[in-house]
Protein backbone atom coordinates (compact mmCIF):
# COMPACT_ATOMS: atom_id res chain seq x y z
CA UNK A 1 0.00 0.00 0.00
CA UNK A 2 1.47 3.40 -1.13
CA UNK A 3 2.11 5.75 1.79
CA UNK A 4 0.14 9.52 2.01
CA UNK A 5 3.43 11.28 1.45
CA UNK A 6 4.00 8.79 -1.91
CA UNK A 7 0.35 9.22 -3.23
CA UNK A 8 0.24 13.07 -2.95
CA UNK A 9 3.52 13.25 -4.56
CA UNK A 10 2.32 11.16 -7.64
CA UNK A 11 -0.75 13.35 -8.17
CA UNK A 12 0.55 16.46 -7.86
CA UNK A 13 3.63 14.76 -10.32
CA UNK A 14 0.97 13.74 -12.80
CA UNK A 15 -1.55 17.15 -12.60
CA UNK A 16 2.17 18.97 -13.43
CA UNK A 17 2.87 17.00 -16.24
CA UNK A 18 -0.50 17.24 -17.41
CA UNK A 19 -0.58 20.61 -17.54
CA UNK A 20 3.18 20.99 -18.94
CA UNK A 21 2.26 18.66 -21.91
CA UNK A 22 -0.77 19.99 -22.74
CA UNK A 23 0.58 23.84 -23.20
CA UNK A 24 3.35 22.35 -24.83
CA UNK A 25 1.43 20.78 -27.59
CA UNK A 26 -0.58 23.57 -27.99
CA UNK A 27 1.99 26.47 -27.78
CA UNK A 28 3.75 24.42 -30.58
CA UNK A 29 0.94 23.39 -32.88
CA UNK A 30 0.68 25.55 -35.79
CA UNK A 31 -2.71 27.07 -35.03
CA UNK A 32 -4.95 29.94 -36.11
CA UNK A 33 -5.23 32.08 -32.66
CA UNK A 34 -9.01 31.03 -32.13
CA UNK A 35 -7.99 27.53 -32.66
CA UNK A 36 -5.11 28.08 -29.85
CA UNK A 37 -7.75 29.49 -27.71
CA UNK A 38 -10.13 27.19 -28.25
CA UNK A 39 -7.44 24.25 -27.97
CA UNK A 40 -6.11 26.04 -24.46
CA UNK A 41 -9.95 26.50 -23.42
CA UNK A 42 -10.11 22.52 -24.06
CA UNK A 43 -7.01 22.09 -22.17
CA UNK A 44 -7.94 23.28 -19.19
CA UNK A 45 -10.97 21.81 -19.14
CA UNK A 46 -9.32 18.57 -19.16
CA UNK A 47 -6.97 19.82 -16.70
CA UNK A 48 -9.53 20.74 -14.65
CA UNK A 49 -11.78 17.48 -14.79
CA UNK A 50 -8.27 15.38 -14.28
CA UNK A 51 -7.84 17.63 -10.54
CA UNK A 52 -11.60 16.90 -9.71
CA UNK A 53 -11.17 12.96 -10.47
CA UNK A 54 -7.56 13.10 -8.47
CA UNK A 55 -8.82 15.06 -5.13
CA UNK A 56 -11.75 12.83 -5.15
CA UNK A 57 -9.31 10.05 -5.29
CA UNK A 58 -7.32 11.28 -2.52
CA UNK A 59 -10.64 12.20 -0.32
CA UNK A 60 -11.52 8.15 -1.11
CA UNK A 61 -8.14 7.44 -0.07
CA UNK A 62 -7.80 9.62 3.38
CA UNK A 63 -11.01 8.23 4.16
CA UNK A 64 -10.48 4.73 4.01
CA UNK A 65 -7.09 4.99 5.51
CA UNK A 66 -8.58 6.95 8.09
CA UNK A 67 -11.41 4.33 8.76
CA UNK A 68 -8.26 1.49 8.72
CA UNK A 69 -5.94 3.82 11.43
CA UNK A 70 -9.35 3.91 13.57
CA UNK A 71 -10.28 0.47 13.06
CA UNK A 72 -6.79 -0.51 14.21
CA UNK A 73 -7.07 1.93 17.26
CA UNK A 74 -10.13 0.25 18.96
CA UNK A 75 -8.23 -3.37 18.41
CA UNK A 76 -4.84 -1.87 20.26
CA UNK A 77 -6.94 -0.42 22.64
CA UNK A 78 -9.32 -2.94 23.43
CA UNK A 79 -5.92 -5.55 23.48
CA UNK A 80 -4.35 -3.17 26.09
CA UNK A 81 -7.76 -3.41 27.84
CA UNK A 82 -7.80 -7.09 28.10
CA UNK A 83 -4.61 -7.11 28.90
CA UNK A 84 -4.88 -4.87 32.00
CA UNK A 85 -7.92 -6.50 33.06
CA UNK A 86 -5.33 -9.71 33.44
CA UNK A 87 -2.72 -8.18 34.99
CA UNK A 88 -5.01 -6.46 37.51
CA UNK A 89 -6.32 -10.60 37.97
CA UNK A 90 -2.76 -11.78 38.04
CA UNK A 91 -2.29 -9.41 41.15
CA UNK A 92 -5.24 -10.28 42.85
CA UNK A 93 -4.87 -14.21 42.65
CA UNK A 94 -1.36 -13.45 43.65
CA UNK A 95 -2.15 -11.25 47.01
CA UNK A 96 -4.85 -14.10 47.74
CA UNK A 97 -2.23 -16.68 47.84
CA UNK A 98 0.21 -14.37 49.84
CA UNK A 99 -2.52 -13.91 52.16
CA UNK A 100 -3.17 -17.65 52.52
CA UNK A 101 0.50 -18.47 52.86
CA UNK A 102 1.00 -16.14 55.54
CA UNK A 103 -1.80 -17.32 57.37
CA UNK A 104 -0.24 -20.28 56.91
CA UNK A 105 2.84 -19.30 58.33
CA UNK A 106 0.89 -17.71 61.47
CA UNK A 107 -0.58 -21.00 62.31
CA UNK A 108 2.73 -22.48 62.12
CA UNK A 109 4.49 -20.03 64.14
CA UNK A 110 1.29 -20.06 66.65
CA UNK A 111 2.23 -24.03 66.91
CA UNK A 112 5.82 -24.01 67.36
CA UNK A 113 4.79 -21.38 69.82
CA UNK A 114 2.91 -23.94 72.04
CA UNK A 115 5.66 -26.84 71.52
CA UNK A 116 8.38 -24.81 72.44
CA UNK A 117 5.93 -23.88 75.82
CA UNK A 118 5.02 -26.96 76.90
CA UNK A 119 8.91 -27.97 76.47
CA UNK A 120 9.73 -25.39 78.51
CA UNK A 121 6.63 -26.18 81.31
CA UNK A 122 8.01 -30.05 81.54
CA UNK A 123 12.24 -29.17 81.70
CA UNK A 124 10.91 -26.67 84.37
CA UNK A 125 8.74 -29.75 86.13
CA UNK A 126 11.66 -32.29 85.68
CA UNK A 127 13.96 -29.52 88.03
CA UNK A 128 11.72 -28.85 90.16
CA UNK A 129 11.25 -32.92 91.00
């Protein structure tokens, strides 16, 4: 697909050499001077119905380029979207787990906790018998 910048540059490149050709040919035929004006009158008629074709060719163009760019827009968007949306998941599962771990961990702690008591309690029975 040719680029804006390439597609401009080709019509205005071919609406120049229109023109240039066609006052060529007529400042060089050998013409009566009504003929020349008629023939430069025609010219530019030509000239002119070539620009009207080639800006409604670039309006087409700009327009469905600009429906393409917009198109592709809403799918980035909606893909940075979804992919938020998981990440913000990701994190939540994660801080769940965490959570669970180190409630985990408390328990464990807790139990060690009473062990290491009741060791104590019975070393402190066995010197005291």
């Amino acid at each position: 697909m040719a680029t804006g910048k390439q597609t401009k540059g080709f019509l205005f490149g071919a609406l120049a050499g229109g023109i240039i050709g066609s006052v060529t040919a007529l400042l060089f035929a050998p013409k009566a001077g009504k003929e020349l004006r008629q023939d430069i009158s025609e010219g530019a008629r030509k000239v002119q119905e070539q620009t009207v074709r080639a800006a409604g060719q670039v309006s087409e163009t700009t327009v469905r380029l600009a429906k393409h760019i917009g198109s592709q827009a809403t799918e980035l968007a909606d893909t940075a979207k979804a992919a938020a949306e998981a990440a913000v998941t990701s994190v939540k599962q994660r801080r769940i787990e965490a959570a669970d771990a180190l409630e985990e961990v408390k328990d464990e702690v807790a139990e060690a906790f009473e062990n290491a008591t009741e060791v104590v309690e019975e070393k402190q029975l066995q010197t005291i018998n």
